[in-house]
Protein backbone atom coordinates (compact mmCIF):
# COMPACT_ATOMS: atom_id res chain seq x y z
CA UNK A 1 0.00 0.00 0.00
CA UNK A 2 1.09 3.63 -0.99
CA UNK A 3 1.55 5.82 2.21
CA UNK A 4 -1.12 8.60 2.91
CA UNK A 5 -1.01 11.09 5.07
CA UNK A 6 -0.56 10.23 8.85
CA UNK A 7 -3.22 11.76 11.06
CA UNK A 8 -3.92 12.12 14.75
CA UNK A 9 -6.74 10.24 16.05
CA UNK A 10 -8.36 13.35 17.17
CA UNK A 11 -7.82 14.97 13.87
CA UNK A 12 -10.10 11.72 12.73
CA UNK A 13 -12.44 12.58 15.33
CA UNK A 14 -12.65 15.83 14.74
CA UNK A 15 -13.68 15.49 10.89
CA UNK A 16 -15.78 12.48 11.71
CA UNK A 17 -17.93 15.62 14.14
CA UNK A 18 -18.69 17.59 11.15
CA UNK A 19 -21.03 14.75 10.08
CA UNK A 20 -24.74 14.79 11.53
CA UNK A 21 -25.18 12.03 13.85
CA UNK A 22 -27.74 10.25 16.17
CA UNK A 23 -27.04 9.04 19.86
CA UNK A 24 -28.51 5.33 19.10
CA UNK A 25 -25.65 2.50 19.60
CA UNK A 26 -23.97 1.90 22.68
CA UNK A 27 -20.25 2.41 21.50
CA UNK A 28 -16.65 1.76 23.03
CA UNK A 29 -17.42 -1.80 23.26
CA UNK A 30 -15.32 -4.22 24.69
CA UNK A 31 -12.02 -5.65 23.21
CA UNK A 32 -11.50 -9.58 24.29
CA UNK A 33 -8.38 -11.37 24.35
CA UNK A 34 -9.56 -14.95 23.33
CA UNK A 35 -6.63 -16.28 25.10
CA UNK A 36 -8.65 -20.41 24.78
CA UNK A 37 -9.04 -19.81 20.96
CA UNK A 38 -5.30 -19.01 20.43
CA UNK A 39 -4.00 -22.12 22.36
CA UNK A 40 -6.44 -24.00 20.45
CA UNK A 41 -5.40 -22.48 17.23
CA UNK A 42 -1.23 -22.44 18.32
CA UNK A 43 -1.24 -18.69 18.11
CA UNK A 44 -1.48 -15.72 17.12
CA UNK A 45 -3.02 -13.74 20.08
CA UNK A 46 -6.51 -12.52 19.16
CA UNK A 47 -8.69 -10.12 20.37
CA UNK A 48 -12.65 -9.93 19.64
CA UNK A 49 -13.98 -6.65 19.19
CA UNK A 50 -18.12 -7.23 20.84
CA UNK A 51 -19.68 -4.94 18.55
CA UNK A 52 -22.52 -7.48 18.78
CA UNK A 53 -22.69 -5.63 22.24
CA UNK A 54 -24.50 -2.09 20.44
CA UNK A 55 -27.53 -2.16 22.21
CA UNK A 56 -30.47 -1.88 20.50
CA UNK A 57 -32.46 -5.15 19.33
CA UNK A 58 -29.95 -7.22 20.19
CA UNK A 59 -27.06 -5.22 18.58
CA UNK A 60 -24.77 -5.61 16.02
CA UNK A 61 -22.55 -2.96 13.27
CA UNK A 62 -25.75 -1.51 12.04
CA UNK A 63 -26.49 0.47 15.00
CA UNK A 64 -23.36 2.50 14.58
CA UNK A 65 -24.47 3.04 10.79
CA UNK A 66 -27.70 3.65 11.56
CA UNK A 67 -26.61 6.78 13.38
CA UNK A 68 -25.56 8.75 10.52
CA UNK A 69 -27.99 7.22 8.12
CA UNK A 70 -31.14 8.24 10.29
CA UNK A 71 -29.19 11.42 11.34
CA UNK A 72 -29.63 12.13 7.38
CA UNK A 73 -32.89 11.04 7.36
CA UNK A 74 -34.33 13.59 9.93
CA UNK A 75 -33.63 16.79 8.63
CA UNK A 76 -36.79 16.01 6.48
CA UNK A 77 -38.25 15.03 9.83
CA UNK A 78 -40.30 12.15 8.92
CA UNK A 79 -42.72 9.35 10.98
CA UNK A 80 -42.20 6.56 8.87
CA UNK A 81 -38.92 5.04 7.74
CA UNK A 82 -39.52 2.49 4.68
CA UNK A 83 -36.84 0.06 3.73
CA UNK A 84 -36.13 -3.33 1.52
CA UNK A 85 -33.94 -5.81 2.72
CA UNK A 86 -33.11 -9.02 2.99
CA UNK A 87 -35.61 -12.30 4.80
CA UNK A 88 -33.84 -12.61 7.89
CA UNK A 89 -31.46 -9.11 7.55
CA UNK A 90 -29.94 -7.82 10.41
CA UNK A 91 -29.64 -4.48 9.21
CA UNK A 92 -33.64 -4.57 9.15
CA UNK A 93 -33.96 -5.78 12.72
CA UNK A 94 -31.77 -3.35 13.79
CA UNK A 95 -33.42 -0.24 12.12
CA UNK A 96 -36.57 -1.15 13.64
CA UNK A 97 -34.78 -0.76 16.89
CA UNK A 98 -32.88 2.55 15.95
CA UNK A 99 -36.23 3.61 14.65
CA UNK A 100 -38.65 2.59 17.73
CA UNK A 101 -36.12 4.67 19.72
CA UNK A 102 -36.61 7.82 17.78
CA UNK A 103 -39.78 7.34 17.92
CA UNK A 104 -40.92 6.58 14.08
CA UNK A 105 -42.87 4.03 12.66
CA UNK A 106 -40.65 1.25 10.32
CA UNK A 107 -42.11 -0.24 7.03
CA UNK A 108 -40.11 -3.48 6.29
CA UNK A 109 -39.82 -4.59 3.07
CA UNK A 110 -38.06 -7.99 2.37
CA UNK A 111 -37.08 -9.85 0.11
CA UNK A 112 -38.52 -13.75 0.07
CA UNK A 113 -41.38 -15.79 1.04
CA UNK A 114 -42.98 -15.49 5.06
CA UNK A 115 -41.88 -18.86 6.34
CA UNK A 116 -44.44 -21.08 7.97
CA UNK A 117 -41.56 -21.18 11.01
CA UNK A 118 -40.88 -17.40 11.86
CA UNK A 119 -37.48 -17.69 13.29
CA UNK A 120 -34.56 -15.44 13.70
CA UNK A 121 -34.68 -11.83 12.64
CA UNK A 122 -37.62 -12.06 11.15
CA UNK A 123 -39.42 -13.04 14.36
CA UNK A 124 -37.54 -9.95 16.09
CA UNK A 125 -38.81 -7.72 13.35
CA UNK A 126 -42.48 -8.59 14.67
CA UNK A 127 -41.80 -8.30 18.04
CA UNK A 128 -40.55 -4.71 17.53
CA UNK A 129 -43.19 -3.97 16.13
CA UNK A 130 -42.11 -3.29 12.42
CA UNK A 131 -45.18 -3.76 9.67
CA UNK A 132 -43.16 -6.39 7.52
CA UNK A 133 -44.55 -6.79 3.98
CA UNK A 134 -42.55 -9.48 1.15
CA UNK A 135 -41.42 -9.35 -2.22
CA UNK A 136 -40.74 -11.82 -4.48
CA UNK A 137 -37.46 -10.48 -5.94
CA UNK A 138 -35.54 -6.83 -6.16
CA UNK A 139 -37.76 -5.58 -8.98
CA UNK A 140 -41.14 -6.18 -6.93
CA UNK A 141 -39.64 -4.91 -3.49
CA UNK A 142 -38.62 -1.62 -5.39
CA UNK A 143 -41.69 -0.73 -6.51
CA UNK A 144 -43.34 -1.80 -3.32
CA UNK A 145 -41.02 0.83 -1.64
CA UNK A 146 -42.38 3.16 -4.04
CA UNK A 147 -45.68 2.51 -3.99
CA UNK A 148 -45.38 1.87 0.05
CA UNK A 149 -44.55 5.42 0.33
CA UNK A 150 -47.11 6.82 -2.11
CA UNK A 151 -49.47 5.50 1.08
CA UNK A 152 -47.97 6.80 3.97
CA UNK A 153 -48.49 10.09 2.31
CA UNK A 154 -51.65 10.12 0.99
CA UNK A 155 -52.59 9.25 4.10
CA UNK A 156 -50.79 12.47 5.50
CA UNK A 157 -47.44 10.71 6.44
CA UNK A 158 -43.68 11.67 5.56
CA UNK A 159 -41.83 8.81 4.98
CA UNK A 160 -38.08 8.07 4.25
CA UNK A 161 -37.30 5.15 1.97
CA UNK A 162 -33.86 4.11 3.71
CA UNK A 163 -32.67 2.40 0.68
CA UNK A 164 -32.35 5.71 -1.62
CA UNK A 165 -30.56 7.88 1.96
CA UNK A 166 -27.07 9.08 0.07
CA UNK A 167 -25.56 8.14 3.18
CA UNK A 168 -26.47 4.16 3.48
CA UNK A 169 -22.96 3.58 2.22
CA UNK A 170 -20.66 5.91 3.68
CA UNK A 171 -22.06 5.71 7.33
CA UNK A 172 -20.82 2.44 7.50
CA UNK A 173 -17.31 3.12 6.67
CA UNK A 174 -17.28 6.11 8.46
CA UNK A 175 -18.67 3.80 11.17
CA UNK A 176 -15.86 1.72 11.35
CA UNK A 177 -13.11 3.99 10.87
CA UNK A 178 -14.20 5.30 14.17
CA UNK A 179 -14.43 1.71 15.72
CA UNK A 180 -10.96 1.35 14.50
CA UNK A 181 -9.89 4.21 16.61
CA UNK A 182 -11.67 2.21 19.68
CA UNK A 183 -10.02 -0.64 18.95
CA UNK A 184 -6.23 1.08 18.56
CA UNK A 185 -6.84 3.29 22.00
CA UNK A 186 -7.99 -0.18 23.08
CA UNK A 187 -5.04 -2.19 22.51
CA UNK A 188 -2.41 0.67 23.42
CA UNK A 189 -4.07 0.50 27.23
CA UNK A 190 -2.43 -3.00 27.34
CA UNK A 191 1.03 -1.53 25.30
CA UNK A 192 -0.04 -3.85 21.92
CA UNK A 193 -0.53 -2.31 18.41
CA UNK A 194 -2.71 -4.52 15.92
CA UNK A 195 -0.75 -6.45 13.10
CA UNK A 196 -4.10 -6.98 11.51
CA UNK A 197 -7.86 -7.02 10.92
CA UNK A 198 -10.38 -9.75 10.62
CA UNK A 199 -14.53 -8.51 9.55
CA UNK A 200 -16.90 -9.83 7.55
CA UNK A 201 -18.12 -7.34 4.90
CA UNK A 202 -19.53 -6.39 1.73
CA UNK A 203 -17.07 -3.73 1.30
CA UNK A 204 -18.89 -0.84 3.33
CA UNK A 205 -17.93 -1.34 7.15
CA UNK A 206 -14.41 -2.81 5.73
CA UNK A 207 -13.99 0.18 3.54
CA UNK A 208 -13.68 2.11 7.73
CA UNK A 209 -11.17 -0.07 8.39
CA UNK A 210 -9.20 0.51 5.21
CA UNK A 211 -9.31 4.43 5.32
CA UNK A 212 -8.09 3.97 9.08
CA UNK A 213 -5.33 1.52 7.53
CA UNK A 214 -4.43 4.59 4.91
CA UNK A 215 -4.37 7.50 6.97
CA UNK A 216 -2.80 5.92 10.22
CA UNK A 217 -1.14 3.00 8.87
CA UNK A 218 0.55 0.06 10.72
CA UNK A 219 -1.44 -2.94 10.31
CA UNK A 220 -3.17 -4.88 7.60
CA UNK A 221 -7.33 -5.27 6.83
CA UNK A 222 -8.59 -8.47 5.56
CA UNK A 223 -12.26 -8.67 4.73
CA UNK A 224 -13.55 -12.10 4.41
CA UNK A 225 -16.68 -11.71 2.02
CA UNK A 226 -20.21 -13.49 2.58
CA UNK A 227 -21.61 -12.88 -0.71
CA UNK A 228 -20.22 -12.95 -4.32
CA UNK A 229 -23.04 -10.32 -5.88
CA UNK A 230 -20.18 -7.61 -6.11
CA UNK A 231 -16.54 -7.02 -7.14
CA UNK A 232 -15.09 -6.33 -3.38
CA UNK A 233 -12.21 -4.47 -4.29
CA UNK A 234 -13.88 -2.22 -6.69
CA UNK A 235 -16.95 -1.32 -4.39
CA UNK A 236 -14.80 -1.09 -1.28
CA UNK A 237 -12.36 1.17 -3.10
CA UNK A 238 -15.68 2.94 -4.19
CA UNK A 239 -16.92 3.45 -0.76
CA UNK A 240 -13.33 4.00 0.73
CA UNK A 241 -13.14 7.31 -1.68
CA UNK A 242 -16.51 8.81 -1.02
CA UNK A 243 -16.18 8.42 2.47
CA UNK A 244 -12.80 10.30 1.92
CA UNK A 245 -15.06 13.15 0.43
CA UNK A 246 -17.68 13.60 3.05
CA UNK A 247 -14.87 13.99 5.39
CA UNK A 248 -12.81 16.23 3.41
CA UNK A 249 -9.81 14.70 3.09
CA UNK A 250 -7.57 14.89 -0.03
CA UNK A 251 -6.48 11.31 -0.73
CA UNK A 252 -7.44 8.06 -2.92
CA UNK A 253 -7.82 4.69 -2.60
CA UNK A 254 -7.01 2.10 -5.28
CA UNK A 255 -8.87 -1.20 -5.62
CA UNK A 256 -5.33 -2.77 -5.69
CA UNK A 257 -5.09 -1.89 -2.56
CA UNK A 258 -7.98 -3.51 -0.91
CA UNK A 259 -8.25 -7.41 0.64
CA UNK A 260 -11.05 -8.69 0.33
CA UNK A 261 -11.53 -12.15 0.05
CA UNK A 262 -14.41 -14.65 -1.26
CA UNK A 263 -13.25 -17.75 -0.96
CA UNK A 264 -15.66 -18.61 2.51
CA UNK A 265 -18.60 -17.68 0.79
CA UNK A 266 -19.49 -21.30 0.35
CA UNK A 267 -22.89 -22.16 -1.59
CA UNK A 268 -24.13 -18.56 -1.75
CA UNK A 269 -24.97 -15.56 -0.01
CA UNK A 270 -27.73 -16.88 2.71
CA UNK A 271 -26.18 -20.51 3.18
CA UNK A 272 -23.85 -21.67 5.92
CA UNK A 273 -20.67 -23.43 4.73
CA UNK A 274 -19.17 -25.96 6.56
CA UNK A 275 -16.30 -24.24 7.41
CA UNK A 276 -18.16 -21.52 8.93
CA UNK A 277 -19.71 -23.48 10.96
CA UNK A 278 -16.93 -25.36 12.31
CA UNK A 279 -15.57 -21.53 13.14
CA UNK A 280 -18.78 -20.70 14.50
CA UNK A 281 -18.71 -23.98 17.04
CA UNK A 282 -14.74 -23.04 17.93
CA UNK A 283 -15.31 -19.45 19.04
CA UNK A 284 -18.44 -20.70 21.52
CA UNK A 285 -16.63 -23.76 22.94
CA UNK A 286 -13.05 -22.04 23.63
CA UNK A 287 -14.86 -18.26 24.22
CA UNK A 288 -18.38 -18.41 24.77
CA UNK A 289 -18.94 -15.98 21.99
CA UNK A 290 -21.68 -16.98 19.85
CA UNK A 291 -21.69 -15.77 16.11
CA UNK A 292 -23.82 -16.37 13.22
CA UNK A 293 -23.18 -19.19 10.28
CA UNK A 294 -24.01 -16.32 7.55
CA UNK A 295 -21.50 -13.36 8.52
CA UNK A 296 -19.24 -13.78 10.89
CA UNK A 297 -18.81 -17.21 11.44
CA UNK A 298 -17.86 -17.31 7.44
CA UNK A 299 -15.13 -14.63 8.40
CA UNK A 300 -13.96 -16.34 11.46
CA UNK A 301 -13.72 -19.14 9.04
CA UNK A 302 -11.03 -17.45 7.12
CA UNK A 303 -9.45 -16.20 9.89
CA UNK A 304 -9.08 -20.08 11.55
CA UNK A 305 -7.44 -21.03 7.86
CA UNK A 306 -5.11 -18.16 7.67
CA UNK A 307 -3.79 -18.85 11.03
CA UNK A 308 -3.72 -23.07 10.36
CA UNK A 309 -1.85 -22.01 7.04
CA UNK A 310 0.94 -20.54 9.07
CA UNK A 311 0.34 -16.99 8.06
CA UNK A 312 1.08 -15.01 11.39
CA UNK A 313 3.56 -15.35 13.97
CA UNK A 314 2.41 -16.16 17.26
CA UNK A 315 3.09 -12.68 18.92
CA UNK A 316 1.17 -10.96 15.90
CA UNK A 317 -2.00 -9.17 17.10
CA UNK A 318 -4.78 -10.07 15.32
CA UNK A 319 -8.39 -8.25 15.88
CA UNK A 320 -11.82 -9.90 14.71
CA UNK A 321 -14.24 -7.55 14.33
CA UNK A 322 -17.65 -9.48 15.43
CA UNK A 323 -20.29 -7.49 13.76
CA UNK A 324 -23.35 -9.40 15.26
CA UNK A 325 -26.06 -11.15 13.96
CA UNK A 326 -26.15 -13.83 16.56
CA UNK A 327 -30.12 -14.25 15.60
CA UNK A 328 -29.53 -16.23 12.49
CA UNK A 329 -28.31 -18.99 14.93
CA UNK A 330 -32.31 -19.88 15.52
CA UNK A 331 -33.04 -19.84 11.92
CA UNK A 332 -30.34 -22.29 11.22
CA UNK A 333 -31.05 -24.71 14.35
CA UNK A 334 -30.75 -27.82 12.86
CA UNK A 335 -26.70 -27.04 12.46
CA UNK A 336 -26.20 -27.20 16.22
CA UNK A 337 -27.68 -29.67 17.94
């Protein structure tokens, strides 16, 4: 990687400030060693960073997100946020949350059949409360956002479809380049400095990561990808330089410069692979930490083989970001018992 410009944390801080924001997510969350997990792996020493400890509905990276994103949203100070997502999304349970806090109603719209079983997020979705409607595939939910909307304000409403909010993208990275500042404070309390960075992402929360990797340097990000719908480096590169211009900073990244693997994504977006699952079963026998087999676990899973392969040395520092999710565990309860 080319050197940028080396900043202060504060000076991060301070442009991070100039963007509106919402008090929704509990932040500063706690940094684990998982001493049992590197024994059982023969090293290196890795830390968990609990951002499945946000808060709201159970918590999880969205929260954080969510506070610029709805921050955005309520300068046009609406009742009703509208959005289309995934059957059992996270980022859906979690808006309900954000939302029911602000005090708005949420209009879910997601993508798939109801399943005679509610289970998982879904069946946190109704208990928050969120009127959950389903589309067939991205065309349908799209106009169903549309026409969703139309409703709310004929019927004198002011909605907010999520899904078109300029900053669904960026507040995630800018998300995580602040929860890479946690996690460096973090680890200089106990005298370490990171060697490198473990999350699961589509190339928006990673994209943090990799603009705190450019403009403070030191340590490596590898995304481990749980979906093959997009060309990682390319988007994350994408996401990486707008969130450079919302902050003002005079920069680039290159796609050549971002790691981003797909090689745990298994069957398909939506499907646990057997590796993540083994991953998923190590962390809560040696930790106690629970993840999920569609997210995390897959990134844990590429973690576990990077360390088997011999790629670290056992005093390098190695952070896994654990982004949540720990729902889909109900929806996929036949893997675990």
């Amino acid at each position: 990687m080319s050197n940028g410009p080396r900043m202060s944390h504060q000076a991060i801080r301070e442009r991070i400030a100039t963007l509106p924001r919402l008090d929704i997510a509990l932040k500063n969350t706690p940094l684990e060693e998982a001493r049992n997990l590197t024994r059982a792996l023969g090293g290196p020493r890795i830390f968990v960073k609990r951002d499945d400890l946000t808060g709201v509905a159970l918590g999880g990276n969205k929260l954080r997100n969510l506070e610029f994103r709805l921050a955005y949203a309520m300068k046009d100070e609406p009742d009703t946020v509208i959005v289309g997502l995934d059957l059992q999304s996270n980022s859906a349970r979690q808006t309900v949350g954000a939302c029911n806090k602000l005090g708005l109603r949420t209009i879910l719209v997601l993508e798939g059949r109801k399943p005679n079983n509610v289970q998982g997020n879904l069946l946190v979705d109704y208990l928050l409360g969120a009127d959950v409607h389903f589309a067939a595939n991205q065309r349908e939910q799209r106009a169903m956002l549309d026409g969703l909307a139309d409703e709310v304000r004929a019927q004198g409403g002011r909605p907010h479809i999520l899904n078109d909010n300029p900053m669904f993208d960026v507040a995630s990275a800018v998300a995580y380049l602040e929860v890479t500042l946690e996690v460096l404070d973090q680890l200089d309390q106990r005298g370490l400095k990171p060697d490198y960075f473990y999350m699961s992402s589509s190339g928006k929360g990673s994209a943090g990561i990799m603009l705190a990797q450019k403009l403070i340097g030191g340590f490596a990000m590898h995304a481990v990808c749980a979906t093959d719908e997009f060309h990682l480096p390319s988007r994350t590169a994408k996401i990486t330089n707008e969130t450079i211009a919302a902050l003002g900073l005079d920069i680039t990244v290159a796609e050549d410069e971002v790691v981003n693997t797909e090689d745990f994504v298994g069957k398909g977006y939506g499907t646990p692979s057997d590796a993540g699952n083994e991953a998923v079963q190590l962390f809560a026998r040696t930790e106690g930490i629970i993840l999920d087999p569609i997210y995390t676990g897959k990134a844990a899973a590429g973690l576990v083989a990077d360390i088997r392969a011999g790629r670290f040395s056992q005093d390098d520092v190695v952070v896994f970001v654990h982004t949540g999710g720990t729902p889909a565990i109900f929806t996929w309860n036949e893997l675990w018992h």
